[in-house]
C-alpha atoms as a PDB file:
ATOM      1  CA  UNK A   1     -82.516 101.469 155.088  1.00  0.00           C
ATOM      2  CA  UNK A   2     -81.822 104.185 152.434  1.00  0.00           C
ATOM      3  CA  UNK A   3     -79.384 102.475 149.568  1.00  0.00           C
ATOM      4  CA  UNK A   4     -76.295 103.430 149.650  1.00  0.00           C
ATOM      5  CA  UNK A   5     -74.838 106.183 147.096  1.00  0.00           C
ATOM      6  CA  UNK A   6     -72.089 105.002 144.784  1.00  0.00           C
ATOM      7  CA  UNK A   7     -68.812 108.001 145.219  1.00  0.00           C
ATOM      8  CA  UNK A   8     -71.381 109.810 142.136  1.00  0.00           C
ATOM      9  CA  UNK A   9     -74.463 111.364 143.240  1.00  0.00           C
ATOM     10  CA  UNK A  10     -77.314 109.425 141.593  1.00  0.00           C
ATOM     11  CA  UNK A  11     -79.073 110.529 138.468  1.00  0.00           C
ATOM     12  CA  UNK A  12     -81.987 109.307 139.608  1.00  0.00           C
ATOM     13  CA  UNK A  13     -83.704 109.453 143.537  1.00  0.00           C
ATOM     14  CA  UNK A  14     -86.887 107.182 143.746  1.00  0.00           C
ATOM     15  CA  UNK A  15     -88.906 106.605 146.722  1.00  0.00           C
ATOM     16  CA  UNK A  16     -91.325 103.701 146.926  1.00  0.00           C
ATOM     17  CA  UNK A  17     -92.951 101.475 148.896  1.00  0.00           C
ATOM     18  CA  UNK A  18     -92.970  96.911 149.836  1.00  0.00           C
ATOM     19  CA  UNK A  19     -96.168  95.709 147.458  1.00  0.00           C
ATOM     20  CA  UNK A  20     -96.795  99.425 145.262  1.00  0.00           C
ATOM     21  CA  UNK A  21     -97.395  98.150 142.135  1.00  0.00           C
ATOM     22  CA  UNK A  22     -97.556 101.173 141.034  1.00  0.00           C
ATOM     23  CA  UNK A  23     -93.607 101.523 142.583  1.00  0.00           C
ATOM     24  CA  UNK A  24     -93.075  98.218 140.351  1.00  0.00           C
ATOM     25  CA  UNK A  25     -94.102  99.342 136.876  1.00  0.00           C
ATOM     26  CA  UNK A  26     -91.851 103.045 137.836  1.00  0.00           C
ATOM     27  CA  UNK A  27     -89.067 100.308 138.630  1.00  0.00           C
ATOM     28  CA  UNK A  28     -89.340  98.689 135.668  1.00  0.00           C
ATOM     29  CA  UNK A  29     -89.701 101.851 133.706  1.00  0.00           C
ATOM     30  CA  UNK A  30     -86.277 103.280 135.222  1.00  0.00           C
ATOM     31  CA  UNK A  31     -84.166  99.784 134.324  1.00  0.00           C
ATOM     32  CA  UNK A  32     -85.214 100.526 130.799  1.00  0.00           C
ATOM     33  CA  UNK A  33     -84.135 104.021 130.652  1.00  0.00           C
ATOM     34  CA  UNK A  34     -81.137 103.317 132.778  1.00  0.00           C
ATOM     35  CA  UNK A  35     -79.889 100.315 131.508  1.00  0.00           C
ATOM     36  CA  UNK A  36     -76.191 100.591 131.639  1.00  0.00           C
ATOM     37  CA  UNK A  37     -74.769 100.784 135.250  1.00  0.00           C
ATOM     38  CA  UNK A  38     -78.779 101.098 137.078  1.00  0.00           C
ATOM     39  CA  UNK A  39     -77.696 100.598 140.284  1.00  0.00           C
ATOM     40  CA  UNK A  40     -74.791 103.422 140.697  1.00  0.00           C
ATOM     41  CA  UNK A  41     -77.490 105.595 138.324  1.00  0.00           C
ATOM     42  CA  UNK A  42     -80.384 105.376 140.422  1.00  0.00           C
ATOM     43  CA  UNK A  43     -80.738 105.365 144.287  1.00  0.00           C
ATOM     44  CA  UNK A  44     -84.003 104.096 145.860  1.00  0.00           C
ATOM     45  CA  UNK A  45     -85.446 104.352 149.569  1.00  0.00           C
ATOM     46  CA  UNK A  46     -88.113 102.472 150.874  1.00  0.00           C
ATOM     47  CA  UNK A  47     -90.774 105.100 152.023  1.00  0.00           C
ATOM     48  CA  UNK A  48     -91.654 103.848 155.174  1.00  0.00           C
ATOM     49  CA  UNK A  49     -87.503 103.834 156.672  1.00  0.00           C
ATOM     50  CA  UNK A  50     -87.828 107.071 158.901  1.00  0.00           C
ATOM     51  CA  UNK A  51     -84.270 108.171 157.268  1.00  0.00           C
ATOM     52  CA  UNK A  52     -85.884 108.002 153.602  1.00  0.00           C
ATOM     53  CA  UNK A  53     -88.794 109.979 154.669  1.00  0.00           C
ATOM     54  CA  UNK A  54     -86.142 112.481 156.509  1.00  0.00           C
ATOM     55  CA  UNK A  55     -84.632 112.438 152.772  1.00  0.00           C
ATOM     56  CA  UNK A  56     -87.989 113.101 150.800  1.00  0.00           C
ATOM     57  CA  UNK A  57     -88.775 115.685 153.033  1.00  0.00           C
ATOM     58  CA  UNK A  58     -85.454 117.526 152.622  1.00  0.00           C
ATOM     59  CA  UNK A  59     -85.451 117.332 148.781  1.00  0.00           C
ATOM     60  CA  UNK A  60     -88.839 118.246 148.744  1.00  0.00           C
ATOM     61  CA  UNK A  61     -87.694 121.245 150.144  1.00  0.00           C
ATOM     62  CA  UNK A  62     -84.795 121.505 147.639  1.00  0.00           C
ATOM     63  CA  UNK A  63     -87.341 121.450 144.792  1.00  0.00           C
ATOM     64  CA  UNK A  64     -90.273 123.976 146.797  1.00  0.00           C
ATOM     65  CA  UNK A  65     -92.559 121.202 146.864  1.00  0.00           C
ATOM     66  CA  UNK A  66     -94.792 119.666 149.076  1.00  0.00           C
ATOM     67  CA  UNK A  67     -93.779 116.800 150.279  1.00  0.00           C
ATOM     68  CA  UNK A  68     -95.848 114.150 148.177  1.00  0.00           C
ATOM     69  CA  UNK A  69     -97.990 111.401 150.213  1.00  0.00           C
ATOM     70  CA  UNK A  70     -98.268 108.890 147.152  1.00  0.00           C
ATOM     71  CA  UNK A  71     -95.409 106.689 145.836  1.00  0.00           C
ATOM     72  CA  UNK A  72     -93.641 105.862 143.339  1.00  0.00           C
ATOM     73  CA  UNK A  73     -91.866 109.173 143.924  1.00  0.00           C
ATOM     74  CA  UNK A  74     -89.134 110.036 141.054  1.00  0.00           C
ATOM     75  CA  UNK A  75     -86.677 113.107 141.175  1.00  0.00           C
ATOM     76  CA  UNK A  76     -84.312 113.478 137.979  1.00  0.00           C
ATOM     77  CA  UNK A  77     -82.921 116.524 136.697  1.00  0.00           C
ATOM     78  CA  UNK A  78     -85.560 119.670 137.661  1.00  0.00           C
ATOM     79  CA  UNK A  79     -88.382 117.570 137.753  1.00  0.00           C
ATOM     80  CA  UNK A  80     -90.169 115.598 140.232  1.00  0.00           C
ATOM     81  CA  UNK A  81     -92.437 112.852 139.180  1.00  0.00           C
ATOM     82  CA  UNK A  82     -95.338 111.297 141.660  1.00  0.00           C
ATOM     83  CA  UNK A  83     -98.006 108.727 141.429  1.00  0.00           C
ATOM     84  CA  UNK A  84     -98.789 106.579 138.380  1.00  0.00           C
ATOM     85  CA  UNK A  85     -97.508 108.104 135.400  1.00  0.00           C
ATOM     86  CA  UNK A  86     -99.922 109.105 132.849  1.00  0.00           C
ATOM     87  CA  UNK A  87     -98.598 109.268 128.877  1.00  0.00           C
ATOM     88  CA  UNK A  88     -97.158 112.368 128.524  1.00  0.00           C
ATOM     89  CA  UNK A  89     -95.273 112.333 131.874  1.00  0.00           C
ATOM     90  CA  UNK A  90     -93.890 108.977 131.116  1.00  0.00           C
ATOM     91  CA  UNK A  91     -92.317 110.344 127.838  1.00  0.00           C
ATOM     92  CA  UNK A  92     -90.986 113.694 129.484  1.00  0.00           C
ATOM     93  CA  UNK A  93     -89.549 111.049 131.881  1.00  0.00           C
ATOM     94  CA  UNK A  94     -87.841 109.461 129.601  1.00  0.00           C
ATOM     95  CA  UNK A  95     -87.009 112.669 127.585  1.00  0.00           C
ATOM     96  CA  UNK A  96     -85.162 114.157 130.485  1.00  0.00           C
ATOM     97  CA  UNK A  97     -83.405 110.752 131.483  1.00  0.00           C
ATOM     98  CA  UNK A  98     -81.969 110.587 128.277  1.00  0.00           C
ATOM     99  CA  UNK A  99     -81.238 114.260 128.084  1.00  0.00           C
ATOM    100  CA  UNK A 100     -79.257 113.759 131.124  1.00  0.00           C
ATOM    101  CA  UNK A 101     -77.315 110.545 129.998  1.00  0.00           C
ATOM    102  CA  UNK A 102     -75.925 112.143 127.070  1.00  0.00           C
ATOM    103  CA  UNK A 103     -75.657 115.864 128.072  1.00  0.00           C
ATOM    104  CA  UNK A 104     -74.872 114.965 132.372  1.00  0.00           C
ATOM    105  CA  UNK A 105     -77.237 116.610 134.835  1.00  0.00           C
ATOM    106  CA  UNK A 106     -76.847 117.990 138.360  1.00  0.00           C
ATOM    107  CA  UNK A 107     -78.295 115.051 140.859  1.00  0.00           C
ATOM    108  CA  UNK A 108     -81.395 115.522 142.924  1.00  0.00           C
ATOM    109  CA  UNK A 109     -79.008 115.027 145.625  1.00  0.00           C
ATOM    110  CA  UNK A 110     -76.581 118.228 145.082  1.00  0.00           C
ATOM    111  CA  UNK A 111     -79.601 120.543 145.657  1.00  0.00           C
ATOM    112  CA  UNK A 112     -79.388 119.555 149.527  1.00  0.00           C
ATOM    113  CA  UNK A 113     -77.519 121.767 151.867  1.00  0.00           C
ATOM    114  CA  UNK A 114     -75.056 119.337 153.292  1.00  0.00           C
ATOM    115  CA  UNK A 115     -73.742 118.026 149.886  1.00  0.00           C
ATOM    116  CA  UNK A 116     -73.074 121.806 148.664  1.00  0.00           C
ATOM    117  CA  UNK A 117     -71.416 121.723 151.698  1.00  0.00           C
ATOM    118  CA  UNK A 118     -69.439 119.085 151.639  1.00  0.00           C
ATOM    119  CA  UNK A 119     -68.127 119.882 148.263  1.00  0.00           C
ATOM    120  CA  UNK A 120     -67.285 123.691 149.442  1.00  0.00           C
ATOM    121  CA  UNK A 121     -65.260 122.263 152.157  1.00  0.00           C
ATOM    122  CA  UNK A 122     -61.859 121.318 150.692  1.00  0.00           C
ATOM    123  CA  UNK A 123     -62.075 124.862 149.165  1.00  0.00           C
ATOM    124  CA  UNK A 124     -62.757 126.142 152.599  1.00  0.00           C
ATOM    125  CA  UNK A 125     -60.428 124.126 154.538  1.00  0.00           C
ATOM    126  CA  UNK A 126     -57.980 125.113 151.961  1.00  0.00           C
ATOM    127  CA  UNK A 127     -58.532 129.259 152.561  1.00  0.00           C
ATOM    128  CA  UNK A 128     -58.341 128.380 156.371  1.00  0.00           C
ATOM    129  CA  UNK A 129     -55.242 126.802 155.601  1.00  0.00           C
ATOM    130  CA  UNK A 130     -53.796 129.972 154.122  1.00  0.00           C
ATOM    131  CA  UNK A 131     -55.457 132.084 156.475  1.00  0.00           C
ATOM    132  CA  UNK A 132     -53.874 130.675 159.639  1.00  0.00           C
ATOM    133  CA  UNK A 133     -50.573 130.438 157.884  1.00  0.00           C
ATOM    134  CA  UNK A 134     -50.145 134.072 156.909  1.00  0.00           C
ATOM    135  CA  UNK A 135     -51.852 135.065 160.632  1.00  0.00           C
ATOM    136  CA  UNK A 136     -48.904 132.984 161.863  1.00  0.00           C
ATOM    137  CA  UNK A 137     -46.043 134.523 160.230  1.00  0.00           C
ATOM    138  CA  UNK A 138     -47.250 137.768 160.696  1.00  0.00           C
ATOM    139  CA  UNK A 139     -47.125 137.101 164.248  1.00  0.00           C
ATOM    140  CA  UNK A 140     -43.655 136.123 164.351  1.00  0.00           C
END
Protein backbone atom coordinates (compact mmCIF):
# COMPACT_ATOMS: atom_id res chain seq x y z
CA UNK A 1 0.00 0.00 0.00
CA UNK A 2 1.53 3.34 -1.18
CA UNK A 3 2.36 5.55 2.22
CA UNK A 4 0.35 8.02 2.77
CA UNK A 5 1.33 11.82 1.87
CA UNK A 6 1.51 14.22 4.79
CA UNK A 7 -0.99 17.72 3.60
CA UNK A 8 2.93 18.69 1.86
CA UNK A 9 3.89 16.93 -1.16
CA UNK A 10 7.03 14.93 -0.31
CA UNK A 11 10.52 16.07 -1.09
CA UNK A 12 11.48 12.91 -1.70
CA UNK A 13 9.44 9.76 -3.78
CA UNK A 14 11.34 6.36 -3.35
CA UNK A 15 10.28 3.14 -4.67
CA UNK A 16 11.74 -0.10 -3.36
CA UNK A 17 11.30 -3.42 -2.81
CA UNK A 18 10.78 -6.39 0.74
CA UNK A 19 14.68 -7.82 1.04
CA UNK A 20 16.62 -5.05 -1.71
CA UNK A 21 19.51 -4.43 0.04
CA UNK A 22 20.33 -2.32 -2.25
CA UNK A 23 16.66 -0.41 -1.24
CA UNK A 24 18.24 -0.63 2.45
CA UNK A 25 21.56 1.18 2.09
CA UNK A 26 19.24 4.11 -0.31
CA UNK A 27 17.03 4.02 3.00
CA UNK A 28 19.60 4.57 5.13
CA UNK A 29 21.22 7.09 2.90
CA UNK A 30 17.85 9.26 2.77
CA UNK A 31 17.42 9.24 6.93
CA UNK A 32 20.80 10.86 6.90
CA UNK A 33 20.09 13.52 4.48
CA UNK A 34 16.60 13.93 5.78
CA UNK A 35 16.97 13.81 9.24
CA UNK A 36 14.57 16.29 10.63
CA UNK A 37 10.85 15.36 10.01
CA UNK A 38 11.87 11.95 7.41
CA UNK A 39 8.71 10.65 7.35
CA UNK A 40 6.46 13.83 6.14
CA UNK A 41 9.89 14.53 3.82
CA UNK A 42 10.03 11.40 2.08
CA UNK A 43 7.21 9.08 0.77
CA UNK A 44 8.05 5.43 -0.10
CA UNK A 45 6.01 2.63 -2.08
CA UNK A 46 6.72 -0.81 -2.08
CA UNK A 47 7.33 -1.75 -5.83
CA UNK A 48 5.45 -4.69 -6.12
CA UNK A 49 1.72 -2.82 -4.70
CA UNK A 50 0.02 -2.49 -8.24
CA UNK A 51 -0.94 1.29 -7.08
CA UNK A 52 2.94 2.13 -6.56
CA UNK A 53 3.80 0.73 -9.85
CA UNK A 54 0.61 2.80 -11.32
CA UNK A 55 2.62 5.77 -9.49
CA UNK A 56 6.20 5.02 -10.95
CA UNK A 57 4.81 4.69 -14.15
CA UNK A 58 3.00 8.05 -14.09
CA UNK A 59 6.03 10.02 -12.77
CA UNK A 60 8.10 8.34 -15.05
CA UNK A 61 6.16 9.94 -17.48
CA UNK A 62 6.33 13.31 -15.65
CA UNK A 63 10.14 13.16 -15.89
CA UNK A 64 10.25 11.54 -19.93
CA UNK A 65 11.74 8.53 -18.64
CA UNK A 66 11.45 5.07 -19.01
CA UNK A 67 10.01 3.53 -16.50
CA UNK A 68 13.06 1.90 -14.56
CA UNK A 69 12.91 -2.06 -13.82
CA UNK A 70 15.60 -1.94 -10.91
CA UNK A 71 14.98 -0.56 -7.38
CA UNK A 72 15.89 1.49 -5.14
CA UNK A 73 14.18 4.11 -7.31
CA UNK A 74 14.71 7.89 -5.95
CA UNK A 75 12.96 11.07 -7.47
CA UNK A 76 14.00 14.52 -5.77
CA UNK A 77 14.01 17.75 -7.33
CA UNK A 78 14.73 17.21 -11.45
CA UNK A 79 16.49 14.21 -10.97
CA UNK A 80 15.74 10.65 -10.85
CA UNK A 81 18.09 8.27 -9.24
CA UNK A 82 18.00 4.22 -9.97
CA UNK A 83 19.95 1.24 -8.93
CA UNK A 84 22.93 1.22 -6.55
CA UNK A 85 24.41 4.48 -6.37
CA UNK A 86 27.86 4.83 -7.52
CA UNK A 87 30.15 7.92 -5.87
CA UNK A 88 29.40 10.71 -7.73
CA UNK A 89 25.61 10.10 -7.87
CA UNK A 90 25.51 9.61 -4.20
CA UNK A 91 27.05 13.13 -3.66
CA UNK A 92 24.78 14.90 -6.38
CA UNK A 93 22.13 13.12 -4.23
CA UNK A 94 22.94 14.60 -1.44
CA UNK A 95 23.87 17.95 -3.16
CA UNK A 96 20.38 18.39 -4.46
CA UNK A 97 18.67 17.16 -1.11
CA UNK A 98 20.31 19.73 0.64
CA UNK A 99 19.84 22.28 -2.07
CA UNK A 100 16.26 21.65 -1.68
CA UNK A 101 16.09 21.79 2.23
CA UNK A 102 17.47 25.13 2.39
CA UNK A 103 16.34 26.76 -0.92
CA UNK A 104 12.52 24.47 -1.11
CA UNK A 105 11.96 22.49 -4.29
CA UNK A 106 8.89 21.58 -6.34
CA UNK A 107 7.95 17.71 -5.27
CA UNK A 108 8.22 14.84 -7.67
CA UNK A 109 4.65 14.67 -7.00
CA UNK A 110 3.43 18.25 -8.45
CA UNK A 111 4.73 17.23 -11.92
CA UNK A 112 1.60 14.74 -12.16
CA UNK A 113 -1.49 15.88 -13.89
CA UNK A 114 -4.02 15.40 -11.17
CA UNK A 115 -2.09 17.39 -8.45
CA UNK A 116 -1.72 20.51 -10.97
CA UNK A 117 -5.12 19.90 -11.07
CA UNK A 118 -6.17 19.80 -7.95
CA UNK A 119 -4.36 22.90 -7.02
CA UNK A 120 -5.98 24.86 -10.20
CA UNK A 121 -9.30 23.93 -8.91
CA UNK A 122 -10.20 26.42 -6.15
CA UNK A 123 -9.03 29.01 -8.77
CA UNK A 124 -11.37 27.40 -11.19
CA UNK A 125 -14.24 26.78 -9.04
CA UNK A 126 -13.77 30.29 -8.00
CA UNK A 127 -14.09 31.83 -11.92
CA UNK A 128 -17.16 29.43 -12.24
CA UNK A 129 -18.39 31.00 -9.29
CA UNK A 130 -18.27 34.44 -10.87
CA UNK A 131 -19.19 33.23 -14.10
CA UNK A 132 -22.59 31.79 -13.16
CA UNK A 133 -23.23 34.75 -10.95
CA UNK A 134 -22.90 37.51 -13.53
CA UNK A 135 -24.82 34.92 -16.25
CA UNK A 136 -27.51 35.05 -13.55
CA UNK A 137 -28.06 38.61 -13.07
CA UNK A 138 -27.83 39.32 -16.48
CA UNK A 139 -30.67 37.13 -16.94
CA UNK A 140 -32.85 38.80 -14.59
Amino acid sequence: MPAACADVDPLVVLFHEDGCLSCEDMLALLEGLVIDDFDARVAQYEIVDPESARLLSDLSKAYAIDVPQTVPIVFVNDQVFVGTLSFSEERLLSDTISDCLREGCESPMARLPQVQLRRDLPRVALFLAAFLALAWLQLR
